[in-house]
N, C-alpha and C. Protein backbone atom coordinates (compact mmCIF):
# COMPACT_ATOMS: atom_id res chain seq x y z
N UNK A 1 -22.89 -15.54 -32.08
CA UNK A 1 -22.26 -16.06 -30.89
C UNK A 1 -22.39 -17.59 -30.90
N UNK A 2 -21.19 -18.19 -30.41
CA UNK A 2 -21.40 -19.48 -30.43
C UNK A 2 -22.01 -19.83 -29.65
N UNK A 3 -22.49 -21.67 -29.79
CA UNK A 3 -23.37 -22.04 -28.85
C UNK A 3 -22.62 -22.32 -26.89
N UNK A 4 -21.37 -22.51 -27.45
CA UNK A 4 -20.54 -22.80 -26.29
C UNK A 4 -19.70 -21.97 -25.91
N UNK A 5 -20.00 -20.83 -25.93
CA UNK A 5 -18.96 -19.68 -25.84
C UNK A 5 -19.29 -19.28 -24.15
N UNK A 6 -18.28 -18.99 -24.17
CA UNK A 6 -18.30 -18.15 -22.37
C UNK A 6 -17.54 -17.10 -22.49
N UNK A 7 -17.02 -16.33 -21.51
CA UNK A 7 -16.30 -15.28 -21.21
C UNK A 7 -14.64 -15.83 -21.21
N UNK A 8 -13.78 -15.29 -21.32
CA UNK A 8 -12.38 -15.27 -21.73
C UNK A 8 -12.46 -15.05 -20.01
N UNK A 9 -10.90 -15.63 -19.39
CA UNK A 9 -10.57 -15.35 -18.58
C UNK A 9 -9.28 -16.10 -18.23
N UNK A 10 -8.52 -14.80 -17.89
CA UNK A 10 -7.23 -14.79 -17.86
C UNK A 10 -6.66 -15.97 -16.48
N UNK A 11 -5.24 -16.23 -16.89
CA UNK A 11 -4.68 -17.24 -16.13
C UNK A 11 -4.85 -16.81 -14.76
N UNK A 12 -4.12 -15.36 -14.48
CA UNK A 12 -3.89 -15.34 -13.09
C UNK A 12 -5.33 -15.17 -12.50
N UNK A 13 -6.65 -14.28 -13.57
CA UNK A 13 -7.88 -14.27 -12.39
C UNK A 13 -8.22 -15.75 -12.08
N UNK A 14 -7.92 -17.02 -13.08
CA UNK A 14 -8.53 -18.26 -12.53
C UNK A 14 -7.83 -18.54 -11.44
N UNK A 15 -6.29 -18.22 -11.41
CA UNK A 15 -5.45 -18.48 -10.02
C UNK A 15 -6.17 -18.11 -8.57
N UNK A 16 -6.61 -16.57 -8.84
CA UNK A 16 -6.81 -16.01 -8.09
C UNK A 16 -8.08 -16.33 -7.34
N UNK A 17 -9.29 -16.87 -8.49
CA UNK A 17 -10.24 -17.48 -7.91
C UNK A 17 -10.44 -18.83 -7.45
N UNK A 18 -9.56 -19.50 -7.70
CA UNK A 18 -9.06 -20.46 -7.00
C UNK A 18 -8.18 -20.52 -5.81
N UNK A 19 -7.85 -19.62 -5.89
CA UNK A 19 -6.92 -19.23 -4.55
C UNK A 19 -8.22 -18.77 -3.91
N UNK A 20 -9.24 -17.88 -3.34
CA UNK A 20 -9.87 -17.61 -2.78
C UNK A 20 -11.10 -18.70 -2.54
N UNK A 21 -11.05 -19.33 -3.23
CA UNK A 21 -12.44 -20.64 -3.62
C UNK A 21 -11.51 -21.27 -2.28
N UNK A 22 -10.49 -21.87 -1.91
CA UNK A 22 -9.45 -22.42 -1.22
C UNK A 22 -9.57 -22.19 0.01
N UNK A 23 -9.30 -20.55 0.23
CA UNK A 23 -9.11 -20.11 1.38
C UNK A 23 -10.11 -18.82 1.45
N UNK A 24 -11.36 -18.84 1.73
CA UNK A 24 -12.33 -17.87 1.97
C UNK A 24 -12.20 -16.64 2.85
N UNK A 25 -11.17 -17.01 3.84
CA UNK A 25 -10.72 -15.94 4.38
C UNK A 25 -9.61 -14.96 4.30
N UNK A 26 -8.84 -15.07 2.80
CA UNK A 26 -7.92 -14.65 2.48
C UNK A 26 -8.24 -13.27 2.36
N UNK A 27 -9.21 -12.83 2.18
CA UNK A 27 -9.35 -11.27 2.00
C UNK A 27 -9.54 -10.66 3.03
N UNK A 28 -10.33 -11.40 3.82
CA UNK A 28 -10.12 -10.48 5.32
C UNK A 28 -8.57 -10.43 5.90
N UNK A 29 -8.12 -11.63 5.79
CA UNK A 29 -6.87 -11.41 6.43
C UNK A 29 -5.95 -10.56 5.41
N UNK A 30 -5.52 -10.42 4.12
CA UNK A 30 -5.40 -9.01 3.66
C UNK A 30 -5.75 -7.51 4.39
N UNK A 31 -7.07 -7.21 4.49
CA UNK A 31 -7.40 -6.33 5.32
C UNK A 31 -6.86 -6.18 6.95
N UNK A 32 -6.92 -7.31 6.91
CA UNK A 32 -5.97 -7.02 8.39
C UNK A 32 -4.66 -6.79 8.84
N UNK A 33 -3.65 -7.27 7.68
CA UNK A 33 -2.60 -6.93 7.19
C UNK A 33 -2.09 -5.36 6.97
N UNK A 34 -2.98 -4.90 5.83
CA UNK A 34 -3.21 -3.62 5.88
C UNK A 34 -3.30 -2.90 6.72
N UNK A 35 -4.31 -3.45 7.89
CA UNK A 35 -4.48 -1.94 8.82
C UNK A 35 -3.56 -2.16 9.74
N UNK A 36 -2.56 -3.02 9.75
CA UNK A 36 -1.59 -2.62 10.68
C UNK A 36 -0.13 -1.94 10.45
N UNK A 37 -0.40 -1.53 8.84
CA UNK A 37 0.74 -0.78 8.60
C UNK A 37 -0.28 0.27 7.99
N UNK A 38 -1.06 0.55 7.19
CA UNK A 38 -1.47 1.49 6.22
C UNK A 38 -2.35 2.75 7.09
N UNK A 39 -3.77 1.65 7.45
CA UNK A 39 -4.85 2.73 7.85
C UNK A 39 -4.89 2.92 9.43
N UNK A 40 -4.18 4.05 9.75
CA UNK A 40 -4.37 4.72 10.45
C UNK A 40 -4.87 6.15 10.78
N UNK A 41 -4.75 6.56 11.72
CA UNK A 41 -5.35 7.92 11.85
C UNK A 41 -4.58 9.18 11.76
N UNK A 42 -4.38 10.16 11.31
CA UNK A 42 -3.31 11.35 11.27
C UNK A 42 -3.41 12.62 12.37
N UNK A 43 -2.92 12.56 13.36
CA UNK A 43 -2.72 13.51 14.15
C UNK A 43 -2.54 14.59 13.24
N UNK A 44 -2.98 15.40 13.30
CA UNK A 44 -2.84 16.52 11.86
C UNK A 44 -1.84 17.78 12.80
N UNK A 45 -2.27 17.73 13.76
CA UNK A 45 -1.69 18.86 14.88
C UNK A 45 -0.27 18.72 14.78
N UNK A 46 0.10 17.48 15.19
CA UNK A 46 1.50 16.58 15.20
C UNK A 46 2.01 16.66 13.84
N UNK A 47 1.42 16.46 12.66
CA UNK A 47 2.19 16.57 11.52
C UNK A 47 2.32 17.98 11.01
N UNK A 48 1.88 18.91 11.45
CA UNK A 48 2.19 20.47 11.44
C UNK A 48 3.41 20.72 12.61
N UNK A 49 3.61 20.30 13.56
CA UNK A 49 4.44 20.32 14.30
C UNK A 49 5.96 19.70 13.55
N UNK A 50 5.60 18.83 13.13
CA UNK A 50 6.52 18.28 12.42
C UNK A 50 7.52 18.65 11.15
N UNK A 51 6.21 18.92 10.55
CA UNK A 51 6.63 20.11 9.04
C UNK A 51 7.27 21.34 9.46
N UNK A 52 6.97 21.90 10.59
CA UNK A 52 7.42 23.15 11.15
C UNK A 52 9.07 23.06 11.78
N UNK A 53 9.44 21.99 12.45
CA UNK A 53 10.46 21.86 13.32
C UNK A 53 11.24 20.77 11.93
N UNK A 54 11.45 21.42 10.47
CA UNK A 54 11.97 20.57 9.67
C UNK A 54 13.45 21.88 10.06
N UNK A 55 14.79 20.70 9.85
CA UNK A 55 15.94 21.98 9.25
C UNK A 55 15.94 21.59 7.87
N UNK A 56 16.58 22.55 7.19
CA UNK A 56 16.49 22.63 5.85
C UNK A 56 17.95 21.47 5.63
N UNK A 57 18.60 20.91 4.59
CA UNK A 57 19.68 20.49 3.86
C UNK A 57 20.23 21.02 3.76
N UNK A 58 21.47 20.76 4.12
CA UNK A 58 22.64 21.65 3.51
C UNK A 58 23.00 21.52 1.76
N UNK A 59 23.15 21.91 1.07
CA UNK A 59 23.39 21.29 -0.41
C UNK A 59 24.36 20.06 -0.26
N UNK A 60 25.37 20.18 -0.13
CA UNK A 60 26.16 18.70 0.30
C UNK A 60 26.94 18.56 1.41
N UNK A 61 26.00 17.20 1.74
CA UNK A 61 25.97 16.98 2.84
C UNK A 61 27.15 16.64 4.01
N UNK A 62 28.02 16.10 2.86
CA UNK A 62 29.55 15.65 4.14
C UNK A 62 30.22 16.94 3.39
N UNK A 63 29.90 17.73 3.32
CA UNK A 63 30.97 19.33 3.82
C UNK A 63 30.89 19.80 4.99
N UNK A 64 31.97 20.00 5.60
CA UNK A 64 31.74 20.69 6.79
C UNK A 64 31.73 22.46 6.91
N UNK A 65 30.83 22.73 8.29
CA UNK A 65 30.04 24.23 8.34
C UNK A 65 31.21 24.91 8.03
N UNK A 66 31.49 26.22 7.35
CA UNK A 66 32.39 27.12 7.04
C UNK A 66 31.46 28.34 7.45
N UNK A 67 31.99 29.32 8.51
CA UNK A 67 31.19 30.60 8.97
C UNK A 67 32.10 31.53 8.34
């Protein structure tokens, strides 16, 4: 091993740690981002209700009903 050797590291992780070295709070605000679309809670009751009250497809769709 050389005497001056370090670890390899790629362009975008130096970006990235420089981007965060910058702005320290960038990851929380990520997370906060997130939980206002992603983590929420699942009514599980409601999504059985849901699955249940599905109608099925017709195979194609702009035909009209023929009895």
């Amino acid at each position: 091993m050389p005497l001056f050797w370090k670890p390899y590291k790629s362009e975008v992780t130096q970006f990235i740690d420089e981007l965060k070295a910058k702005k320290p709070t960038l990851e929380a605000e990520q997370r906060a981002g997130r939980g206002l679309l992603w983590d929420k809670t699942i009514d599980r009751s409601a999504q059985a209700d849901y699955r249940s009250a599905r109608v099925a497809q017709q195979p194609y769709v702009y035909q009209t009903h023929t009895k």
